[in-house]
N, C-alpha and C. Protein backbone atom coordinates (compact mmCIF):
# COMPACT_ATOMS: atom_id res chain seq x y z
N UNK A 1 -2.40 103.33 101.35
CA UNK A 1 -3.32 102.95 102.39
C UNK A 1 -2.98 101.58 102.94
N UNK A 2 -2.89 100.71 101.98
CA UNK A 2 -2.51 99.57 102.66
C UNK A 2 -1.06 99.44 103.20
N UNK A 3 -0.08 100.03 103.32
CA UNK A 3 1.05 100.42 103.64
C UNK A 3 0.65 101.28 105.43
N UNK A 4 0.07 102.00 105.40
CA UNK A 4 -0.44 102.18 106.96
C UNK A 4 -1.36 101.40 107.73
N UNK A 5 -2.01 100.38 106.83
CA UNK A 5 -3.00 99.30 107.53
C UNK A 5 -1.44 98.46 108.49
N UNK A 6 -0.81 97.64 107.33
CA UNK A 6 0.29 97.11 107.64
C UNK A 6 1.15 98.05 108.70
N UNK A 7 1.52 98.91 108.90
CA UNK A 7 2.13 99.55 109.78
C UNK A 7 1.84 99.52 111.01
N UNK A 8 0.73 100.14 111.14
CA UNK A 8 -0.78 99.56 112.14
C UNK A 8 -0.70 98.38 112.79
N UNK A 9 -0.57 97.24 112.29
CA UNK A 9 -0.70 95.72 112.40
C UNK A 9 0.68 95.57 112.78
N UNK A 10 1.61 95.82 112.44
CA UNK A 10 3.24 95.41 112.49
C UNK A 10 3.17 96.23 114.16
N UNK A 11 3.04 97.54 114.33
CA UNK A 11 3.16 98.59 115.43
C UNK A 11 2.35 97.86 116.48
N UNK A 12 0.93 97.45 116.39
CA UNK A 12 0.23 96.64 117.35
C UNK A 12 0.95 95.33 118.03
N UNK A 13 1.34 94.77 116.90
CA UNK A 13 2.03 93.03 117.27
C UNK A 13 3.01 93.55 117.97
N UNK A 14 3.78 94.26 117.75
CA UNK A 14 5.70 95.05 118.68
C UNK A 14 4.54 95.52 120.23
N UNK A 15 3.70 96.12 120.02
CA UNK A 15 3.53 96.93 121.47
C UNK A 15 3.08 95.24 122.08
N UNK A 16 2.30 94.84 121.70
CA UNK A 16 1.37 93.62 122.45
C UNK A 16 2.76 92.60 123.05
N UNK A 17 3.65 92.42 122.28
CA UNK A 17 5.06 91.41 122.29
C UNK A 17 5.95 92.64 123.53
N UNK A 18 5.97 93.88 123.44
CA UNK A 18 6.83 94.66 124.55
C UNK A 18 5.76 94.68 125.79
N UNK A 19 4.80 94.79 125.37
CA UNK A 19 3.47 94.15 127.17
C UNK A 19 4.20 93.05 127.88
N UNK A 20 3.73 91.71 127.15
CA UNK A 20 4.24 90.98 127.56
C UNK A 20 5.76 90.53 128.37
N UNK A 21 6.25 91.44 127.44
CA UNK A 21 7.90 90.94 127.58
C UNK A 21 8.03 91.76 129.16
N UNK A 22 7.10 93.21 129.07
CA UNK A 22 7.80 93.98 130.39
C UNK A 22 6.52 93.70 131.41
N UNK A 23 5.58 92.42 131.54
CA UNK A 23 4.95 92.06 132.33
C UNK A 23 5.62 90.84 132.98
N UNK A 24 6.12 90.04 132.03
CA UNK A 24 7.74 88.83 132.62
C UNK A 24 8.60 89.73 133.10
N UNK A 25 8.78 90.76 132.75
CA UNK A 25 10.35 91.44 133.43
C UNK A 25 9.82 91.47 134.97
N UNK A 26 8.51 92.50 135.17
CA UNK A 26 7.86 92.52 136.06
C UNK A 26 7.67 91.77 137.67
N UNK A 27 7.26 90.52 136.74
CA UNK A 27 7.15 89.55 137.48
C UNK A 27 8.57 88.90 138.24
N UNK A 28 9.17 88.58 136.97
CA UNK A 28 11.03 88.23 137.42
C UNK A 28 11.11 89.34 138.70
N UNK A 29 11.17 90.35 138.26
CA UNK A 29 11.57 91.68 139.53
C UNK A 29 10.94 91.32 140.74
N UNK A 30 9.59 91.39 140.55
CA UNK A 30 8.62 90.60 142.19
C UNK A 30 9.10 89.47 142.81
N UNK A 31 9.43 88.56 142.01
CA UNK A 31 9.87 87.40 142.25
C UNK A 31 11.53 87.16 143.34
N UNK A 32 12.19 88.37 142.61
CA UNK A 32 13.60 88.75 142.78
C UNK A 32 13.79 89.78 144.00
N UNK A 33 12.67 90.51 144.33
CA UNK A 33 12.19 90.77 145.73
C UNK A 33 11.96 90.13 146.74
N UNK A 34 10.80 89.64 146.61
CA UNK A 34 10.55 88.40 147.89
C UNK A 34 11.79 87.86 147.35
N UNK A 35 12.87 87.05 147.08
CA UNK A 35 13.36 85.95 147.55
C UNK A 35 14.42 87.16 148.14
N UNK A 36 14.62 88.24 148.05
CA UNK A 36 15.59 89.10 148.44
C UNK A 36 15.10 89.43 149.52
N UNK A 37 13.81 89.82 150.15
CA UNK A 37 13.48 90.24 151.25
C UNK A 37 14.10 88.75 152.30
N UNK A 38 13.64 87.31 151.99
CA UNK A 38 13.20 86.44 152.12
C UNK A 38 14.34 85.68 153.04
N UNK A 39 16.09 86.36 152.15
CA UNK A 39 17.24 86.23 152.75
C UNK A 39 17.56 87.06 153.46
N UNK A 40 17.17 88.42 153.73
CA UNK A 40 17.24 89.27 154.51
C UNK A 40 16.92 89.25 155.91
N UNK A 41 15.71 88.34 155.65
CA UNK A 41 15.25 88.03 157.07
C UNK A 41 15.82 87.32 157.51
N UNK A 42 16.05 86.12 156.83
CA UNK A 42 17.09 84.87 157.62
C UNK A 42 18.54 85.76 157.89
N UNK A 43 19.44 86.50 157.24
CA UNK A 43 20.14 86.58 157.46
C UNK A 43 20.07 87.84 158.99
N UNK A 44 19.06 88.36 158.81
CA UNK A 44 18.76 89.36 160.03
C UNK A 44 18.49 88.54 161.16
N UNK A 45 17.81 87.34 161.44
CA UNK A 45 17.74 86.12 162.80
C UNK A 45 19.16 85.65 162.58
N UNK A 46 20.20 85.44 161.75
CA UNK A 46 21.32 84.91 162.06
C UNK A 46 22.29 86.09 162.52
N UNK A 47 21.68 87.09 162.49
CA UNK A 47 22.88 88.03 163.09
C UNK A 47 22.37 88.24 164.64
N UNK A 48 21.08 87.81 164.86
CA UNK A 48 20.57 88.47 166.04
C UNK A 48 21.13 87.01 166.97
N UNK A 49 21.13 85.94 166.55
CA UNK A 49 21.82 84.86 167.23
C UNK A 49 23.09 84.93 167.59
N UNK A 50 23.89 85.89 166.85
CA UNK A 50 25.45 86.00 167.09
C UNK A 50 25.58 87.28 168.41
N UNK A 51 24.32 88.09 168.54
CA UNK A 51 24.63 88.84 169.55
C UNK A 51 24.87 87.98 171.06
N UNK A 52 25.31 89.00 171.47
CA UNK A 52 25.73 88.34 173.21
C UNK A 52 24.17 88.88 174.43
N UNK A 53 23.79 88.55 175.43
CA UNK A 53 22.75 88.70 175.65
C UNK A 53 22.54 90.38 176.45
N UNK A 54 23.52 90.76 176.76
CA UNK A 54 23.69 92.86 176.50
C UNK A 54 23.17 93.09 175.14
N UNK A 55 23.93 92.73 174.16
CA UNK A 55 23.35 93.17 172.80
C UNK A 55 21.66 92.70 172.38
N UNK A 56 21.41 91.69 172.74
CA UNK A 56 20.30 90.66 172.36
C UNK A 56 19.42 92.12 172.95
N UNK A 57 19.58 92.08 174.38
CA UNK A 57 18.70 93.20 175.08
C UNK A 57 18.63 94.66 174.57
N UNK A 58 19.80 95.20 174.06
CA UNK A 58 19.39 96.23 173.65
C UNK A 58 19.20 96.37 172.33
N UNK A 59 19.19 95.55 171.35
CA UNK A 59 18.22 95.34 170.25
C UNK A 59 17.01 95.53 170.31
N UNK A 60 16.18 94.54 171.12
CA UNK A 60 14.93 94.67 171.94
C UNK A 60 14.76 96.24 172.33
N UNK A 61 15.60 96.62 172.93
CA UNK A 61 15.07 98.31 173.40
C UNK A 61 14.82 98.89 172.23
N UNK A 62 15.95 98.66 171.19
CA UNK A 62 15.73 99.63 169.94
C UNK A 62 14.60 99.60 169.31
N UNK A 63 14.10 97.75 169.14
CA UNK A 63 12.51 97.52 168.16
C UNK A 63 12.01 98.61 169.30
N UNK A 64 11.41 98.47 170.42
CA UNK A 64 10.82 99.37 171.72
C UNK A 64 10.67 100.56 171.01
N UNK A 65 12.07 101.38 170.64
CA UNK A 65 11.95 102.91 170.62
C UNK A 65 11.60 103.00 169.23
N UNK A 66 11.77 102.30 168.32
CA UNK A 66 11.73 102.00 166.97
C UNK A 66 9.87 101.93 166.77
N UNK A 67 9.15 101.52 167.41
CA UNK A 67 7.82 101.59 167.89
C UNK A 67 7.10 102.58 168.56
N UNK A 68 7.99 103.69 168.95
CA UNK A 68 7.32 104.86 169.81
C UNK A 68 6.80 104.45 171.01
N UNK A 69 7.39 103.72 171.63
CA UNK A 69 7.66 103.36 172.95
C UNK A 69 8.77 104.73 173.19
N UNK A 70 8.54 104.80 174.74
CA UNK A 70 9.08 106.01 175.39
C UNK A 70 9.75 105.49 177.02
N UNK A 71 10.53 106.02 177.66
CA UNK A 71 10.98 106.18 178.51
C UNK A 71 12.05 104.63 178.46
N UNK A 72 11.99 104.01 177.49
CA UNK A 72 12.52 103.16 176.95
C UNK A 72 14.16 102.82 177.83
N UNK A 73 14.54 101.86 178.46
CA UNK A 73 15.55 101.92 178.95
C UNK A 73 16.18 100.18 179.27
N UNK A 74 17.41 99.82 178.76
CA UNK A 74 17.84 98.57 179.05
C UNK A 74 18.33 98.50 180.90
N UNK A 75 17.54 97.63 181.24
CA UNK A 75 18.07 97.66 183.09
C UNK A 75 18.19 95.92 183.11
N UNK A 76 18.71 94.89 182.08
CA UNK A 76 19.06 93.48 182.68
C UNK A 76 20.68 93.66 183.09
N UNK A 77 20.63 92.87 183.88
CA UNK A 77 22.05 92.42 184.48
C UNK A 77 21.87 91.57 185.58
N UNK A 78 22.98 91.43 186.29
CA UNK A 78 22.67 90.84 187.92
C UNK A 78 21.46 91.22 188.60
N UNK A 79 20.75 90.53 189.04
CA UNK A 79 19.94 91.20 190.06
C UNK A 79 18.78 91.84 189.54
N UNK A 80 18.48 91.18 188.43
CA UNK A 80 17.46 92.34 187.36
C UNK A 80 16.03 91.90 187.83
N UNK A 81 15.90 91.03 188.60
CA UNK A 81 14.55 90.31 189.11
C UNK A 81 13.62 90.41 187.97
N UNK A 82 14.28 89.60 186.45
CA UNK A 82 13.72 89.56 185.86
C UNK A 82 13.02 90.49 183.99
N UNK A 83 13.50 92.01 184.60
CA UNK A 83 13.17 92.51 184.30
C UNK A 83 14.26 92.97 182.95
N UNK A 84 14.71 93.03 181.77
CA UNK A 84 15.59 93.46 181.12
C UNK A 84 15.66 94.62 180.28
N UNK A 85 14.47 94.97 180.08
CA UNK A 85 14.14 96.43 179.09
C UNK A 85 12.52 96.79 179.87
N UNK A 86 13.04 98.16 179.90
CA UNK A 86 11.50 98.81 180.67
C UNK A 86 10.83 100.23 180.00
N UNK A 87 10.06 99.86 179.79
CA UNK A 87 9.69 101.50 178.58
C UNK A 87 8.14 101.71 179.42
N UNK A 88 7.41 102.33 178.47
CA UNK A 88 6.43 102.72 178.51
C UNK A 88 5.98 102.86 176.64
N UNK A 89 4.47 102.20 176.86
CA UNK A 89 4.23 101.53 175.33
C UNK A 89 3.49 103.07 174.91
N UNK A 90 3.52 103.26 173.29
CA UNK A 90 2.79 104.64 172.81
C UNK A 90 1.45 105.12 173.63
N UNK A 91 0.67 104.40 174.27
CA UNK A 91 -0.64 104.60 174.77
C UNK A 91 -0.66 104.91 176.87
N UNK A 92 0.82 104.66 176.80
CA UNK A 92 1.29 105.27 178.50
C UNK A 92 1.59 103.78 179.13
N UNK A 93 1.12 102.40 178.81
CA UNK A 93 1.40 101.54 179.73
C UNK A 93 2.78 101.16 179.94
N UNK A 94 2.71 100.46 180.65
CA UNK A 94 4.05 100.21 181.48
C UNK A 94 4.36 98.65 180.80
N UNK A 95 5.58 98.69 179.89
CA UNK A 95 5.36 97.44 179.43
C UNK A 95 6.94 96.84 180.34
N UNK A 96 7.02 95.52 180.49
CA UNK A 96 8.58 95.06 181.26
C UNK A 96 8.55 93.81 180.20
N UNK A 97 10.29 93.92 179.71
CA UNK A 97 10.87 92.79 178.86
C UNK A 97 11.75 92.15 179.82
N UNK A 98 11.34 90.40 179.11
CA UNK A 98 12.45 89.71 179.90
C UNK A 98 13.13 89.11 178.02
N UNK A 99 14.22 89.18 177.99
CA UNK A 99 14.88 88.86 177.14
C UNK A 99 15.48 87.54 177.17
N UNK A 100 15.33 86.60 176.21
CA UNK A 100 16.23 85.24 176.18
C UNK A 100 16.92 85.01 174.38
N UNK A 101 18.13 84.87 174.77
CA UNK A 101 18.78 85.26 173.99
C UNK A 101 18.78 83.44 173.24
N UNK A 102 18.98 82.82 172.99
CA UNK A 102 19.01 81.13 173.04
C UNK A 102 19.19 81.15 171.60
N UNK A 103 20.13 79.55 171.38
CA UNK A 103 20.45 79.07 170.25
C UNK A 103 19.03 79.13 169.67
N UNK A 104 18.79 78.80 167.88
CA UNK A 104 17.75 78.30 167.32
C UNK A 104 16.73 76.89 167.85
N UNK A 105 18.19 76.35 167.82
CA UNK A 105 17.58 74.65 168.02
C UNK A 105 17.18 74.50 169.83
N UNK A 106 17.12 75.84 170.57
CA UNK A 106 17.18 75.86 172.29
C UNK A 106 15.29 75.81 172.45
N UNK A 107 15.01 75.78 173.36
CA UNK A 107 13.43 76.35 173.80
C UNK A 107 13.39 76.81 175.28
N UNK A 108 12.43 78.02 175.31
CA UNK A 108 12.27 78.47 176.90
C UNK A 108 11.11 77.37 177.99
N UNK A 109 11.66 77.32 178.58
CA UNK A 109 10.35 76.42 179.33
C UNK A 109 9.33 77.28 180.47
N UNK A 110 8.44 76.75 180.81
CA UNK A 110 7.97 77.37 181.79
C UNK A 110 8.12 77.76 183.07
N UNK A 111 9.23 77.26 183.36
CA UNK A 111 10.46 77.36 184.64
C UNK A 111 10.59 78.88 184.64
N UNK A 112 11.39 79.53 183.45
CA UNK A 112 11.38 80.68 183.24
C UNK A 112 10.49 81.87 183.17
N UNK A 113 9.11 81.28 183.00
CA UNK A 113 7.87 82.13 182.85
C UNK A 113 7.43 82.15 183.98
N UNK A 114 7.64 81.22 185.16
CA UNK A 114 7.39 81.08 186.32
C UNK A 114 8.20 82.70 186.93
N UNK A 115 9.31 82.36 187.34
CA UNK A 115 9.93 82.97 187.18
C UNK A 115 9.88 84.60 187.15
N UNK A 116 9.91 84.99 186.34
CA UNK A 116 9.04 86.19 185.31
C UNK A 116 7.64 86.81 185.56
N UNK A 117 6.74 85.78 185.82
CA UNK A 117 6.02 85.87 186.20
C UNK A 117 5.78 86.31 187.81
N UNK A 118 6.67 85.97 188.65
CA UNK A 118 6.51 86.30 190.02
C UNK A 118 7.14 87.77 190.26
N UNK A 119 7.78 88.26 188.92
CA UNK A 119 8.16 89.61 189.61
C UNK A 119 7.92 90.85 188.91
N UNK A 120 6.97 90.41 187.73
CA UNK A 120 7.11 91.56 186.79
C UNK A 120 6.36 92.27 187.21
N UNK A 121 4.82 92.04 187.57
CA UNK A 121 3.75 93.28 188.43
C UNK A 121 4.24 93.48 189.71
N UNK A 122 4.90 93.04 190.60
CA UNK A 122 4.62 93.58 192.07
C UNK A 122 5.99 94.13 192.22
N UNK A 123 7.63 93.39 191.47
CA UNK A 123 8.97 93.76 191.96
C UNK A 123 8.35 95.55 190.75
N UNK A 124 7.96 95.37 189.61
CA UNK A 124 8.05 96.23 188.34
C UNK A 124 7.14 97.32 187.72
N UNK A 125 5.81 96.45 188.70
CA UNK A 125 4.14 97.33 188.04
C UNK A 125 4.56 97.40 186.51
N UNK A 126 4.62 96.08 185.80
CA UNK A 126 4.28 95.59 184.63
C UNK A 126 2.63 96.07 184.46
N UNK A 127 2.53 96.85 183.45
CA UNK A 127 1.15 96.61 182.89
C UNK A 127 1.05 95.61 181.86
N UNK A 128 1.80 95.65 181.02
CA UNK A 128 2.30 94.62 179.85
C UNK A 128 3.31 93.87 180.16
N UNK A 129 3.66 92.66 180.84
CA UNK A 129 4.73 91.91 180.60
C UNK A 129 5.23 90.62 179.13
N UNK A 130 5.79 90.85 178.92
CA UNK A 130 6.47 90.66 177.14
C UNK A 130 7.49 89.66 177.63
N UNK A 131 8.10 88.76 177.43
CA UNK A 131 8.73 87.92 177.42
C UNK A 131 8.91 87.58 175.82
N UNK A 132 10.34 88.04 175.59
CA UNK A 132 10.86 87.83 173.68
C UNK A 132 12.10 86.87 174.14
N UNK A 133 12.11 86.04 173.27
CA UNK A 133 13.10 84.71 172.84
C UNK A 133 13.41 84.88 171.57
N UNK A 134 15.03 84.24 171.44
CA UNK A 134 15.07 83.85 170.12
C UNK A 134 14.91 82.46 169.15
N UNK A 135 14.41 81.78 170.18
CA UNK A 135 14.01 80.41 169.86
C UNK A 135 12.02 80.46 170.17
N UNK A 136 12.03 79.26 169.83
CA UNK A 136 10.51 78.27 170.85
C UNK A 136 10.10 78.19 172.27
N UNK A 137 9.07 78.44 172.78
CA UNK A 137 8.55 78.30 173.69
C UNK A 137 8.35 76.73 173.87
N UNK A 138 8.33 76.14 175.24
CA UNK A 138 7.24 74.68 175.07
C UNK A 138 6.06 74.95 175.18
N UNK A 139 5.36 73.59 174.73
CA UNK A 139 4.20 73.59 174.86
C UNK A 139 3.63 74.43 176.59
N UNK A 140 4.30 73.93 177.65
CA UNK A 140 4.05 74.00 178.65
C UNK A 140 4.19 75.71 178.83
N UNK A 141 5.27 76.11 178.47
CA UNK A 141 5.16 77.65 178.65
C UNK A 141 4.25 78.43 177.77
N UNK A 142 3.83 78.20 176.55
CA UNK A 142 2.29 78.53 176.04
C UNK A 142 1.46 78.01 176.53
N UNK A 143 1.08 77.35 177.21
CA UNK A 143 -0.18 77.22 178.29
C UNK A 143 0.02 78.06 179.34
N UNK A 144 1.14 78.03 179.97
CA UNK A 144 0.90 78.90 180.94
C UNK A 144 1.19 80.13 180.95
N UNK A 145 1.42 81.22 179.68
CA UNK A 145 1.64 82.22 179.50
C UNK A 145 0.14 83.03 179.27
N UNK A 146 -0.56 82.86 178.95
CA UNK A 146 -2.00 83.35 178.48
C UNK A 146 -2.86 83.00 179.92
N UNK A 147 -2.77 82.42 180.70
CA UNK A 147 -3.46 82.20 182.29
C UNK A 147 -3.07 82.88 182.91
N UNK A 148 -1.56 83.73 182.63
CA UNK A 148 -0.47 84.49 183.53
C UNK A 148 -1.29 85.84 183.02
N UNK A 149 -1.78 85.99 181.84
CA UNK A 149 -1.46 87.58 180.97
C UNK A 149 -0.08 87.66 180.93
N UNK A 150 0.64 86.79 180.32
CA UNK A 150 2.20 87.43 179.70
C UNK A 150 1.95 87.38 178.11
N UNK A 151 2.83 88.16 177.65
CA UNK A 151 3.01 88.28 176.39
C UNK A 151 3.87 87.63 175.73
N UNK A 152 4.01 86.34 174.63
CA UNK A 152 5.21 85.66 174.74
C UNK A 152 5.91 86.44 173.29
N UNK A 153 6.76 86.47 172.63
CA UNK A 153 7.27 86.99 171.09
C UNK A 153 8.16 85.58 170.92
N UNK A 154 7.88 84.55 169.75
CA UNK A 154 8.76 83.72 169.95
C UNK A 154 9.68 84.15 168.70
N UNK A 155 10.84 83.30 168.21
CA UNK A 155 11.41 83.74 167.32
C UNK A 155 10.86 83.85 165.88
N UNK A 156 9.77 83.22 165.55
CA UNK A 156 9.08 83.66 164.23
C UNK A 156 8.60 85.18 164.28
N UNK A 157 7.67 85.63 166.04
CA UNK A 157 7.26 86.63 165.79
C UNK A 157 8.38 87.65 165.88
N UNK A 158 9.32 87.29 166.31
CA UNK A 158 11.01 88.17 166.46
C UNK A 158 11.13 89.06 165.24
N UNK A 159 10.90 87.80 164.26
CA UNK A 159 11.35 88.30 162.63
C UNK A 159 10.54 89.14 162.26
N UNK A 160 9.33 88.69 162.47
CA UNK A 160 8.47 90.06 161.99
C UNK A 160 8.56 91.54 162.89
N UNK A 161 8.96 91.52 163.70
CA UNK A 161 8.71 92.56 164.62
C UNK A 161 9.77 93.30 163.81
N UNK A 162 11.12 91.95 163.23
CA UNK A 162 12.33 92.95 163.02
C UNK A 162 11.93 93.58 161.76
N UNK A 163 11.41 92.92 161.08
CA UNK A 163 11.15 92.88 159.90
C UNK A 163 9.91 94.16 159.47
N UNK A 164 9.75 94.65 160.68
CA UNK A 164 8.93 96.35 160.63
C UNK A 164 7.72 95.84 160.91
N UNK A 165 6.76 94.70 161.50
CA UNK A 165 5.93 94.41 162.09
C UNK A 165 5.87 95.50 163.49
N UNK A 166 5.10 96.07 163.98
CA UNK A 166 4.99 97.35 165.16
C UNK A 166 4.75 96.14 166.25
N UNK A 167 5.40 96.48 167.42
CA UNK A 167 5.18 95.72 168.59
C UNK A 167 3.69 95.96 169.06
N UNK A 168 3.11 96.80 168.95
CA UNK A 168 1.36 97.25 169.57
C UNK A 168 0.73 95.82 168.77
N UNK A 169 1.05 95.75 167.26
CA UNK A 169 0.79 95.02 166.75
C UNK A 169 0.52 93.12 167.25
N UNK A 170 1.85 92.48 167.55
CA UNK A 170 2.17 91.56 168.21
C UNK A 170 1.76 91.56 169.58
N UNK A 171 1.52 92.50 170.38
CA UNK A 171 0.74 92.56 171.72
C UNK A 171 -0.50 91.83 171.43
N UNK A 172 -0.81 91.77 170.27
CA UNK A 172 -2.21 91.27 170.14
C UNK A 172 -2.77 89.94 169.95
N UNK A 173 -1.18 89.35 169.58
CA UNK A 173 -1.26 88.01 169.20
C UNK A 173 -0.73 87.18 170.41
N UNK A 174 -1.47 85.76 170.50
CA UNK A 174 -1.27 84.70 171.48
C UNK A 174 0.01 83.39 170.95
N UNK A 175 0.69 83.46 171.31
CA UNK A 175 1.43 82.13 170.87
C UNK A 175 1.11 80.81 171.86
N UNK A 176 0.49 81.44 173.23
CA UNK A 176 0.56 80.73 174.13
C UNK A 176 -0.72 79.51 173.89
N UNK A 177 -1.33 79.53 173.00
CA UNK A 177 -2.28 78.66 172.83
C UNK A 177 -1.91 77.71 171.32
N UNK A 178 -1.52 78.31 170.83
CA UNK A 178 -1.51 77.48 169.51
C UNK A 178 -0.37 78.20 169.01
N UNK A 179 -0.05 77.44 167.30
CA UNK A 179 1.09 77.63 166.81
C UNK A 179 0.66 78.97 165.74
N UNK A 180 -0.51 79.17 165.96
CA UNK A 180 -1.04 79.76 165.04
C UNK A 180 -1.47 81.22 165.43
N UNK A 181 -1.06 81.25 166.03
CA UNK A 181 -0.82 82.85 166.65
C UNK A 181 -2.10 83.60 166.82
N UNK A 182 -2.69 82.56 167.47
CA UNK A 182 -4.17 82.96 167.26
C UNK A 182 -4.50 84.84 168.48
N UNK A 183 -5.77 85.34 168.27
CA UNK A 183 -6.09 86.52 168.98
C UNK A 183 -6.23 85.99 170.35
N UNK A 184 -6.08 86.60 171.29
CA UNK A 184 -6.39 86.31 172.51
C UNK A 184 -7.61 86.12 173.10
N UNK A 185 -8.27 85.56 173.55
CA UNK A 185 -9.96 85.92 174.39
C UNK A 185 -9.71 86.56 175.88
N UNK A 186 -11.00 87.48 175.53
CA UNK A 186 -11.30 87.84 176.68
C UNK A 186 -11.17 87.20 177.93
N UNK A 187 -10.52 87.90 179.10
CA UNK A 187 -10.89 86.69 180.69
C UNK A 187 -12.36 87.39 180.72
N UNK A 188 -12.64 85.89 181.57
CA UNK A 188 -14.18 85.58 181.64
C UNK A 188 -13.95 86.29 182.99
């Protein structure tokens, strides 16, 4: 009897010591994930920087079709008045991309949103106009992107979009006001 008490006690201490041990393994593994996802992403914005701005654009189409966006089609080049990828978003609207392809350390200014802004509803019948960068906006072009109704994607929200974030998703978020990606308000 006391020979199975002890057995008991010896068998308990091994399982309680293999918990532990495969709750550290566990953790190591989680740990060894995120920092693996973590380079994935960086290394996924450093490949999207090496594209040329044809490629930059039809990346963009792909997140598009990759989202169940439809009628999905790259049209930048010469003469694009703006316009570089043109789909139609899962719910029927008419969304128009202007694509900027830019170093990390670059920023879009509001020159460009100007710009963009003068041709995406009337040259395009934009219902959604989207403007994606691979850099920063200025301050000045987040102010005036949310007074416009444009949609800005800067390169943080890039990563997530690449990173399997759904574009319907990011439609929802404002960069143009803060850094903080706050929800949009209603126009009054």
């Amino acid at each position: 009897m006391l020979l199975v008490v002890f057995a008991v006690l010896v068998a308990g201490g091994m399982t309680g010591k293999l918990l532990r041990a495969g709750r550290r393994e566990a953790e190591a593994e989680k740990l060894r994930l995120a920092e693996q996802a973590r380079i994935h992403a960086v290394r996924s914005m450093e490949a999207i920087w090496l594209l040329g701005d044809r490629e930059f654009e039809e990346f963009v189409a792909e997140l598009c079709r990759r989202d169940r966006c439809t009628e999905v089609r790259r049209v930048g080049g010469a003469n694009d008045l703006g316009a570089d990828v043109i789909g139609r978003l899962p719910d029927g609207r008419k969304i128009v991309v202007q694509c900027k392809r830019y170093a990390k350390h670059r920023t879009v200014g509001s020159p460009d949103l100007q710009k963009f802004n003068g041709t995406v509803r009337d040259e395009h019948g934009a219902d959604v106009p989207l403007f994606v960068a691979s850099c920063k906006f200025t301050k000045q072009a987040r102010a005036f992107a949310p007074r416009h109704g444009l949609v800005l994607v800067d390169v943080d929200l890039l990563g997530f979009w690449n990173s399997g974030t759904t574009l319907t998703s990011l439609l929802d978020l404002d960069i143009g006001r803060s850094r903080t990606n706050r929800k949009l308000a209603p126009d009054s």
